[in-house]
PDB file of N, CA and C in Angstrom:
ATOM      1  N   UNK A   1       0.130 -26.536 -58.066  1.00  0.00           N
ATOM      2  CA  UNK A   1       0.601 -26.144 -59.379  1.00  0.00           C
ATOM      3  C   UNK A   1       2.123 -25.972 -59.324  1.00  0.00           C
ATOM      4  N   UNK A   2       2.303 -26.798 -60.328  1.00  0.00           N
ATOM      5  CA  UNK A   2       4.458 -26.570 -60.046  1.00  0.00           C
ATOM      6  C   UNK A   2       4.778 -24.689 -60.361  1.00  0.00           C
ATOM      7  N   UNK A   3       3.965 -24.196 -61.259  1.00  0.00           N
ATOM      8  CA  UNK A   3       4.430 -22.545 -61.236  1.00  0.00           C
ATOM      9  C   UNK A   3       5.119 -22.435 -59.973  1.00  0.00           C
ATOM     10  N   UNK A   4       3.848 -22.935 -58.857  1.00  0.00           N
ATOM     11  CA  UNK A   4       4.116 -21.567 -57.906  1.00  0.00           C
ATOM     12  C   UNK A   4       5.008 -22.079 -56.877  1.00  0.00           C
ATOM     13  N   UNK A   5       5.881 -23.405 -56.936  1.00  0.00           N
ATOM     14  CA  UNK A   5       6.861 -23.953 -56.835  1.00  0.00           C
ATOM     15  C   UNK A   5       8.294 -23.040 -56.814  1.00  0.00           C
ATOM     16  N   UNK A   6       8.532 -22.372 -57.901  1.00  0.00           N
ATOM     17  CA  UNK A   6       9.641 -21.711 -58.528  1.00  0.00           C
ATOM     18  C   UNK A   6      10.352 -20.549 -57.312  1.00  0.00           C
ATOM     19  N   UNK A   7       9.451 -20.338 -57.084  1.00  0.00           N
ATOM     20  CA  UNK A   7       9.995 -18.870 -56.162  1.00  0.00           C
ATOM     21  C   UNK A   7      10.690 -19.247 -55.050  1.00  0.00           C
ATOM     22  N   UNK A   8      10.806 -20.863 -54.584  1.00  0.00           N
ATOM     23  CA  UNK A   8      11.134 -21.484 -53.732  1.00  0.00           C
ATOM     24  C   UNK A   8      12.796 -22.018 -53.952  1.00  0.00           C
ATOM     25  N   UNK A   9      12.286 -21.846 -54.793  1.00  0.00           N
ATOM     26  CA  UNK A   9      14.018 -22.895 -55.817  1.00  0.00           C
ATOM     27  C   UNK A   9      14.744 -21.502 -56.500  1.00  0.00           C
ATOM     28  N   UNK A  10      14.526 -20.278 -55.665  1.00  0.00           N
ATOM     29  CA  UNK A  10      15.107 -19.311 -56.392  1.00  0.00           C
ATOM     30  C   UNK A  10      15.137 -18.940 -57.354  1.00  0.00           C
ATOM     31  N   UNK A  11      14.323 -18.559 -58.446  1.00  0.00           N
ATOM     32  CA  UNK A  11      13.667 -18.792 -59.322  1.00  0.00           C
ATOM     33  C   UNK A  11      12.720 -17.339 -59.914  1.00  0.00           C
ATOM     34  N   UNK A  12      13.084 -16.626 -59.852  1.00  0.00           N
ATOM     35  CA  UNK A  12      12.610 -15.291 -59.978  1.00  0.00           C
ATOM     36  C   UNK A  12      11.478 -15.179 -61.234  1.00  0.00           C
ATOM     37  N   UNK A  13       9.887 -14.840 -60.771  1.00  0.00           N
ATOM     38  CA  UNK A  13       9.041 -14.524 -62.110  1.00  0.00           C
ATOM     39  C   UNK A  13       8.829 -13.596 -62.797  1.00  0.00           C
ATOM     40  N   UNK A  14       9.035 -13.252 -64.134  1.00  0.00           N
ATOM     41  CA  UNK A  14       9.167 -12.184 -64.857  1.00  0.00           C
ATOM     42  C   UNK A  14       7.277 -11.579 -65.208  1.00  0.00           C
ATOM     43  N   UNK A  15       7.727 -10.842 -65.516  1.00  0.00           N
ATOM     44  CA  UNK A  15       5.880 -10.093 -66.023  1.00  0.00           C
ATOM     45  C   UNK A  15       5.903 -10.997 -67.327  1.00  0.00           C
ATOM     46  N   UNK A  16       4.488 -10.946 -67.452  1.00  0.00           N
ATOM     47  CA  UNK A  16       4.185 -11.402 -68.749  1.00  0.00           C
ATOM     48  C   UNK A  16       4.636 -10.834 -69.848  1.00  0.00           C
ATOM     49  N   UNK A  17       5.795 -11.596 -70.613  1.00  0.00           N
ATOM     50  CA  UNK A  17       6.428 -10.911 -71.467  1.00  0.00           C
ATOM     51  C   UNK A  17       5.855 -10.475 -72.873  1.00  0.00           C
ATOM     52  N   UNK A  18       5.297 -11.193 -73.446  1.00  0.00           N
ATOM     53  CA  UNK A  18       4.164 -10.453 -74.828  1.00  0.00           C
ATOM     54  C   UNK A  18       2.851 -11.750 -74.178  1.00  0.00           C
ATOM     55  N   UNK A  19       2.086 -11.106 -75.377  1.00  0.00           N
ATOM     56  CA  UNK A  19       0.720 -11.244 -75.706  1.00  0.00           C
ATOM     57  C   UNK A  19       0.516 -11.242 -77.174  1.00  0.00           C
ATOM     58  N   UNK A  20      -0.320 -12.565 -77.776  1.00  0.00           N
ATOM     59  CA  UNK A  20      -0.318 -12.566 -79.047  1.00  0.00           C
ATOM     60  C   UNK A  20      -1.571 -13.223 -78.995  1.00  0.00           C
ATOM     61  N   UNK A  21      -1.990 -13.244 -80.780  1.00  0.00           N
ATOM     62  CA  UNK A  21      -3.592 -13.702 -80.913  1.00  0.00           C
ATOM     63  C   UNK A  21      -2.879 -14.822 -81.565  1.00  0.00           C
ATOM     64  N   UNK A  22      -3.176 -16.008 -82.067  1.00  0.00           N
ATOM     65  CA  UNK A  22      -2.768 -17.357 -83.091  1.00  0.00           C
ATOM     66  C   UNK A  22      -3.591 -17.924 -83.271  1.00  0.00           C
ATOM     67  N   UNK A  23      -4.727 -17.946 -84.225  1.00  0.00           N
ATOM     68  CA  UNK A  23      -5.239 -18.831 -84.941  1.00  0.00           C
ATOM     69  C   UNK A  23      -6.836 -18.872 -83.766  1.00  0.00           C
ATOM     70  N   UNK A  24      -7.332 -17.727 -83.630  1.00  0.00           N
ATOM     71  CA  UNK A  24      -8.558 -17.335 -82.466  1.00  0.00           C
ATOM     72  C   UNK A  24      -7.963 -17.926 -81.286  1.00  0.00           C
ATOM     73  N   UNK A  25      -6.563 -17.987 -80.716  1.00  0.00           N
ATOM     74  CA  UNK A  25      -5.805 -18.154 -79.308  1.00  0.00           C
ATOM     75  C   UNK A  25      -5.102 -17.195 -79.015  1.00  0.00           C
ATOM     76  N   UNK A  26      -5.462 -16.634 -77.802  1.00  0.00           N
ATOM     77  CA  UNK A  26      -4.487 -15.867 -77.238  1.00  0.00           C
ATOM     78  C   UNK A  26      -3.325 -16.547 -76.215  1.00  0.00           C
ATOM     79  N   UNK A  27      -2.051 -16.237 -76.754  1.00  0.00           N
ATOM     80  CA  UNK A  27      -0.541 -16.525 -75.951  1.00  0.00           C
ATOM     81  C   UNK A  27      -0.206 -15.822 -75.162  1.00  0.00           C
ATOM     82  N   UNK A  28       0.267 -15.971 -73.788  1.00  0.00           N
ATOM     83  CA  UNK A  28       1.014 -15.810 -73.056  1.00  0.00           C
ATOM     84  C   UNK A  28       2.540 -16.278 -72.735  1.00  0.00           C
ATOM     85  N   UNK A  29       3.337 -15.102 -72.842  1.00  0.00           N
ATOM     86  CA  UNK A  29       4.607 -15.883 -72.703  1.00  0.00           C
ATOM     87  C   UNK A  29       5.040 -15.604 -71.468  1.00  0.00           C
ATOM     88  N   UNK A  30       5.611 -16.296 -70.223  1.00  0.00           N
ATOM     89  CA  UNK A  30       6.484 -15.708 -69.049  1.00  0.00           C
ATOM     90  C   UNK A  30       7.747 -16.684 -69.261  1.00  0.00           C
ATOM     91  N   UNK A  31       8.699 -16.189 -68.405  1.00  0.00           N
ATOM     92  CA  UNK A  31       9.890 -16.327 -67.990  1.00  0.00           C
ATOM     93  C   UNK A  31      10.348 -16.451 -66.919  1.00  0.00           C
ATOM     94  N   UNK A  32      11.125 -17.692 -66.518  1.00  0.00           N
ATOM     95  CA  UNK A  32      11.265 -18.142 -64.892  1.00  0.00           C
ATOM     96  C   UNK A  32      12.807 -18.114 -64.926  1.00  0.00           C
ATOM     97  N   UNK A  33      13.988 -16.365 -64.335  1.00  0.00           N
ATOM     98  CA  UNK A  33      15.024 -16.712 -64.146  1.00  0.00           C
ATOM     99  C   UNK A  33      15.791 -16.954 -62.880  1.00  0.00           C
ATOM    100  N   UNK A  34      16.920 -17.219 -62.946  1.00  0.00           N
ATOM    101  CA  UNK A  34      18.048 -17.240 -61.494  1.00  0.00           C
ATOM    102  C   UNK A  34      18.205 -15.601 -61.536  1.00  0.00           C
ATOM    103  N   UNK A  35      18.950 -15.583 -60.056  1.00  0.00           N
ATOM    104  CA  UNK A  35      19.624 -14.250 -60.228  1.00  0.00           C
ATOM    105  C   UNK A  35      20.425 -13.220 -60.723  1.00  0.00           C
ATOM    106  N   UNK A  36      21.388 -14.958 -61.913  1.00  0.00           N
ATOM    107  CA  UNK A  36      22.520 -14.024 -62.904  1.00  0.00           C
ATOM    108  C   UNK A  36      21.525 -13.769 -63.866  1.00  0.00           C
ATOM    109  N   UNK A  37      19.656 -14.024 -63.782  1.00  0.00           N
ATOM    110  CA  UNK A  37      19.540 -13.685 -65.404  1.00  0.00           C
ATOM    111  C   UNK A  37      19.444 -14.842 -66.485  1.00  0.00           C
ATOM    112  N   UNK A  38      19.963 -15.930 -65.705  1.00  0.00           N
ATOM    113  CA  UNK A  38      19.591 -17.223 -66.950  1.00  0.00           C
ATOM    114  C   UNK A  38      18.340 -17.877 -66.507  1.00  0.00           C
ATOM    115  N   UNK A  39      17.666 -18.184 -68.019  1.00  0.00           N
ATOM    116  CA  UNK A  39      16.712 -18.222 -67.842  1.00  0.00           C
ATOM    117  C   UNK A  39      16.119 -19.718 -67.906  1.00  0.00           C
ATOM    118  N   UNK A  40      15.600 -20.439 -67.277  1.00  0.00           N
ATOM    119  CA  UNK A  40      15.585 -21.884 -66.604  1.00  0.00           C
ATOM    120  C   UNK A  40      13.978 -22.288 -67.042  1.00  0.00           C
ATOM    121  N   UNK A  41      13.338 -21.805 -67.112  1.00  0.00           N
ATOM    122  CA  UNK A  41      11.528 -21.856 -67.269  1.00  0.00           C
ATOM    123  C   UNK A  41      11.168 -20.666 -68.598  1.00  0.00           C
ATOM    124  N   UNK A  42      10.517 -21.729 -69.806  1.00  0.00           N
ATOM    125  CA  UNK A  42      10.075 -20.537 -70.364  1.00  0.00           C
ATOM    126  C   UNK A  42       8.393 -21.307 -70.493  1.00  0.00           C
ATOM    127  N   UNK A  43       7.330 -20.123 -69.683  1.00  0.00           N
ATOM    128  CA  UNK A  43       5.870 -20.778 -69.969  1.00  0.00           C
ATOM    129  C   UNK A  43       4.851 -19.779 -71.080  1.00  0.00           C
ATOM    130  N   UNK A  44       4.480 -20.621 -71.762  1.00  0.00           N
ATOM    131  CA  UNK A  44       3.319 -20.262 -72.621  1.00  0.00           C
ATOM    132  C   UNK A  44       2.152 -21.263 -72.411  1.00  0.00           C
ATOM    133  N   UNK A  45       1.169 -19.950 -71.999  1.00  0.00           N
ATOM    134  CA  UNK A  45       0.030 -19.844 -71.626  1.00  0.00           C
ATOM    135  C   UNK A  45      -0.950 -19.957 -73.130  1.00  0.00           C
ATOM    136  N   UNK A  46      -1.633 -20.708 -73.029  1.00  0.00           N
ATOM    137  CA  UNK A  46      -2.664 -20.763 -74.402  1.00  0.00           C
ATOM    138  C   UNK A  46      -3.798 -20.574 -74.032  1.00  0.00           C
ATOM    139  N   UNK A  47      -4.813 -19.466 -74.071  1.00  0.00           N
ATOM    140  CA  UNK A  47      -5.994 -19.562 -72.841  1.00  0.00           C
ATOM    141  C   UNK A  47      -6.963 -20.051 -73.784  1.00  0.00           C
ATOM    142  N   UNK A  48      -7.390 -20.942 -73.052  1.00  0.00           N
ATOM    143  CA  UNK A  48      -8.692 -21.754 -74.095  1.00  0.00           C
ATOM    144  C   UNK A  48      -7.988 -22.956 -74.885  1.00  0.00           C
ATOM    145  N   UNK A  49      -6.836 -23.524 -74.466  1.00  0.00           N
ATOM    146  CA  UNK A  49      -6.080 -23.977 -75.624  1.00  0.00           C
ATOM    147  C   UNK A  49      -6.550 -25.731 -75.269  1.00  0.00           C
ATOM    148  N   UNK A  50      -6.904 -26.118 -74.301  1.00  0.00           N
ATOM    149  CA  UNK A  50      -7.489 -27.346 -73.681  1.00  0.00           C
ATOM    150  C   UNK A  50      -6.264 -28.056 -73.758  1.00  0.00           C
ATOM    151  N   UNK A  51      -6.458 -29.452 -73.703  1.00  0.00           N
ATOM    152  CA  UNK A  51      -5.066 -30.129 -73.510  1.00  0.00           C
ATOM    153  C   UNK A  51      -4.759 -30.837 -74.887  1.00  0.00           C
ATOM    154  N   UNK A  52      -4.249 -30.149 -76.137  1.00  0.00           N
ATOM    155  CA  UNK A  52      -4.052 -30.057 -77.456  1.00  0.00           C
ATOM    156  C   UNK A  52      -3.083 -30.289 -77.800  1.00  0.00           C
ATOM    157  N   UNK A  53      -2.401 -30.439 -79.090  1.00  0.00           N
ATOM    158  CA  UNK A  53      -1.025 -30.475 -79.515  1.00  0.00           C
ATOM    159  C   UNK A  53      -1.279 -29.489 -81.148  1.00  0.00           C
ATOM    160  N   UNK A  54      -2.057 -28.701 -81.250  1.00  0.00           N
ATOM    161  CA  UNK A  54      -2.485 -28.135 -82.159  1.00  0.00           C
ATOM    162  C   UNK A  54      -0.860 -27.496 -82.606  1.00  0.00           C
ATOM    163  N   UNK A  55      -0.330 -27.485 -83.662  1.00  0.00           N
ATOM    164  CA  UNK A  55       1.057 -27.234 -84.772  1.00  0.00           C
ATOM    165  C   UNK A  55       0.695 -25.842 -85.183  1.00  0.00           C
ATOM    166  N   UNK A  56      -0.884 -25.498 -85.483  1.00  0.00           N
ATOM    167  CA  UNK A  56      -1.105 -24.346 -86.132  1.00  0.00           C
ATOM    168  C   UNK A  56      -1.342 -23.223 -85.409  1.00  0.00           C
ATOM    169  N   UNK A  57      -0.664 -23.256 -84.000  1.00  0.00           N
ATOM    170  CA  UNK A  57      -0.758 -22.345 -83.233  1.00  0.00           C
ATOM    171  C   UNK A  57       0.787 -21.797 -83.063  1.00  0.00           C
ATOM    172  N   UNK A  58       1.048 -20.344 -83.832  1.00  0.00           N
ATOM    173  CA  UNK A  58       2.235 -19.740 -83.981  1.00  0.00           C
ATOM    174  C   UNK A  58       2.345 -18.752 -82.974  1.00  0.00           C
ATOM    175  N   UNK A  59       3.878 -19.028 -82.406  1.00  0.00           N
ATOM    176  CA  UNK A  59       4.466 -17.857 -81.222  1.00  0.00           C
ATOM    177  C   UNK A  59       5.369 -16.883 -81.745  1.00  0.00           C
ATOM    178  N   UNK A  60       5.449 -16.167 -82.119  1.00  0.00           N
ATOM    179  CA  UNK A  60       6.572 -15.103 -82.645  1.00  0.00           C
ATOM    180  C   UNK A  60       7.188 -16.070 -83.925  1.00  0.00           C
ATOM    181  N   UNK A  61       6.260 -16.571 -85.312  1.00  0.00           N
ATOM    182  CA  UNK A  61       6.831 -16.936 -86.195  1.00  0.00           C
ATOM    183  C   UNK A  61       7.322 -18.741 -85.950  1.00  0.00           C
ATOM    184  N   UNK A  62       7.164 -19.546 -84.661  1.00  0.00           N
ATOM    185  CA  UNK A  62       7.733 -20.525 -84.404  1.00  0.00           C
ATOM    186  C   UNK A  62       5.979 -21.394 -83.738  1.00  0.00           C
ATOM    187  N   UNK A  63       5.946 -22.974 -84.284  1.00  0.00           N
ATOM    188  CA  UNK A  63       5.245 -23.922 -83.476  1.00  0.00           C
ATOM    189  C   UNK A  63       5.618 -24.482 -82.655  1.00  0.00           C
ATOM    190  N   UNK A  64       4.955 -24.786 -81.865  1.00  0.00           N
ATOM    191  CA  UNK A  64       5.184 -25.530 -80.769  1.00  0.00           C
ATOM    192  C   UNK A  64       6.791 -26.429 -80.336  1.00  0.00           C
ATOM    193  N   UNK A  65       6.473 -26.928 -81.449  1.00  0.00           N
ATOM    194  CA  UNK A  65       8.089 -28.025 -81.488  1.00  0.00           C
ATOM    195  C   UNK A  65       9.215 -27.388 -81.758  1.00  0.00           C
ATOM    196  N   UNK A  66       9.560 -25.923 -82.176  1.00  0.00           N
ATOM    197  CA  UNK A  66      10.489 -25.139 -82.675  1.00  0.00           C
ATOM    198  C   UNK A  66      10.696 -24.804 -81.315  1.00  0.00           C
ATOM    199  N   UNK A  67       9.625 -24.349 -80.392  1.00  0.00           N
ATOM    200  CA  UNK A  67       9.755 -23.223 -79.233  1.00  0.00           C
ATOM    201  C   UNK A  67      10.432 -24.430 -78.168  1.00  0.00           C
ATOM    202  N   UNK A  68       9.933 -25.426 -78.170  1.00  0.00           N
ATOM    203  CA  UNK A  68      10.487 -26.580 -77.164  1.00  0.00           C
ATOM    204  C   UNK A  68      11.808 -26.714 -77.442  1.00  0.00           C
ATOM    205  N   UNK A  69      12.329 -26.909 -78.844  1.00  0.00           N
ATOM    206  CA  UNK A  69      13.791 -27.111 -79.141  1.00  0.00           C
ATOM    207  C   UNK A  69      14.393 -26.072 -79.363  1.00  0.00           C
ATOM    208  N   UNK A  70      14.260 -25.024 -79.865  1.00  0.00           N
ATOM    209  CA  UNK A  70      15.046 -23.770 -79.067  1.00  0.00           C
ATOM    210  C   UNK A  70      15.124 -23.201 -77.889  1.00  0.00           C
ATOM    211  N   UNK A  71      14.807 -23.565 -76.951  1.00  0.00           N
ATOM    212  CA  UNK A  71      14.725 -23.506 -75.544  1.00  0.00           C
ATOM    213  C   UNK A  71      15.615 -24.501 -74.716  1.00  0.00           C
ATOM    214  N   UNK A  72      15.294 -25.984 -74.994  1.00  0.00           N
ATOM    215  CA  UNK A  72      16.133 -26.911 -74.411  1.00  0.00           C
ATOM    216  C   UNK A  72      17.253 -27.085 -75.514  1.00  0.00           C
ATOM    217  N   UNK A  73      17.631 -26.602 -76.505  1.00  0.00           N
ATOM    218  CA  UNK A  73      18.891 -26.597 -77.059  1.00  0.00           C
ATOM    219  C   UNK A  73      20.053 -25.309 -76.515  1.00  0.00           C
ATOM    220  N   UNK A  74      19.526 -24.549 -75.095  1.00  0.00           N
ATOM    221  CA  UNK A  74      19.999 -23.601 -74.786  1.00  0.00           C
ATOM    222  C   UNK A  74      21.034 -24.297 -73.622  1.00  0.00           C
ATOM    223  N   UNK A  75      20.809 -25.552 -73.412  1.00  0.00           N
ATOM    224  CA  UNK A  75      21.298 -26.262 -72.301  1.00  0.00           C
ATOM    225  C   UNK A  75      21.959 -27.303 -72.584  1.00  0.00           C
ATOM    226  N   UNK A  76      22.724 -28.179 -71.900  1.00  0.00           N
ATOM    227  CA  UNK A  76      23.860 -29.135 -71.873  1.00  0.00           C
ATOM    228  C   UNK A  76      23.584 -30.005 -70.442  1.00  0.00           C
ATOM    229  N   UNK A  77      23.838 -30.724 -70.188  1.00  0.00           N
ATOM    230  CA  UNK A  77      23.904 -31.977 -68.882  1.00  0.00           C
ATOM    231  C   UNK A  77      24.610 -30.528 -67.495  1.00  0.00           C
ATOM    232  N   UNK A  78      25.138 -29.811 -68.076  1.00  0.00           N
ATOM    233  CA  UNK A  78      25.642 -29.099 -67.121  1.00  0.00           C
ATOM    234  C   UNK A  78      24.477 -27.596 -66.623  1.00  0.00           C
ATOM    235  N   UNK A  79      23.685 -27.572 -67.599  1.00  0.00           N
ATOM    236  CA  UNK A  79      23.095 -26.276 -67.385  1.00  0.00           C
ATOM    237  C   UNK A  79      23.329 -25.434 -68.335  1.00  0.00           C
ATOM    238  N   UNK A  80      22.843 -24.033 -68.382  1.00  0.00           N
ATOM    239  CA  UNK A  80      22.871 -23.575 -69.612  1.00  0.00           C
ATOM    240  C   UNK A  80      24.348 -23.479 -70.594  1.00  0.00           C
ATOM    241  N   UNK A  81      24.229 -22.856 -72.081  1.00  0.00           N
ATOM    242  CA  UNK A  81      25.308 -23.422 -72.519  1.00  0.00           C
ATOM    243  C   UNK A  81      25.468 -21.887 -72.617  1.00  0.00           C
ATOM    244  N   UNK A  82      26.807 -21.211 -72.126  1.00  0.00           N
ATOM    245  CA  UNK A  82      27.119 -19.525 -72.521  1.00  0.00           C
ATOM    246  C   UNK A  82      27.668 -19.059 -73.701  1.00  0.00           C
TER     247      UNK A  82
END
């Protein structure tokens, strides 16, 4: 499993940061940072979610495609953007 990859590449794992219900799914969110704190990995966990592309499954107000592009719009060819 690439998760458990991370801790290797310096890569520090955060606790499970919330827990939410969406549409009879429960979310998991974690967070994979470096040591200054930037944050390089963001995983959501969908338990039961099978291998889906379901839109009507909301994370803090955002679908799927919002959470992907606010995440990798945090970055540049160089790494994150400050």
């Amino acid at each position: 499993m690439v998760l458990k990859k991370f801790p290797k590449m310096n890569l520090n794992n955060s606790q499970n940061l919330s827990t939410i219900e969406s549409n009879d799914k429960t979310i998991k969110k974690y967070q994979y940072s470096d040591n200054n704190g930037s944050v390089y990995v963001e995983h959501y966990k969908i338990i039961n979610g099978g291998h889906t592309w379901d839109e009507n499954v909301i994370f803090e107000g955002k679908n799927k495609s919002k959470l992907i592009w606010d995440f990798f719009s945090k970055f540049d060819l160089n790494g994150p953007i400050n």
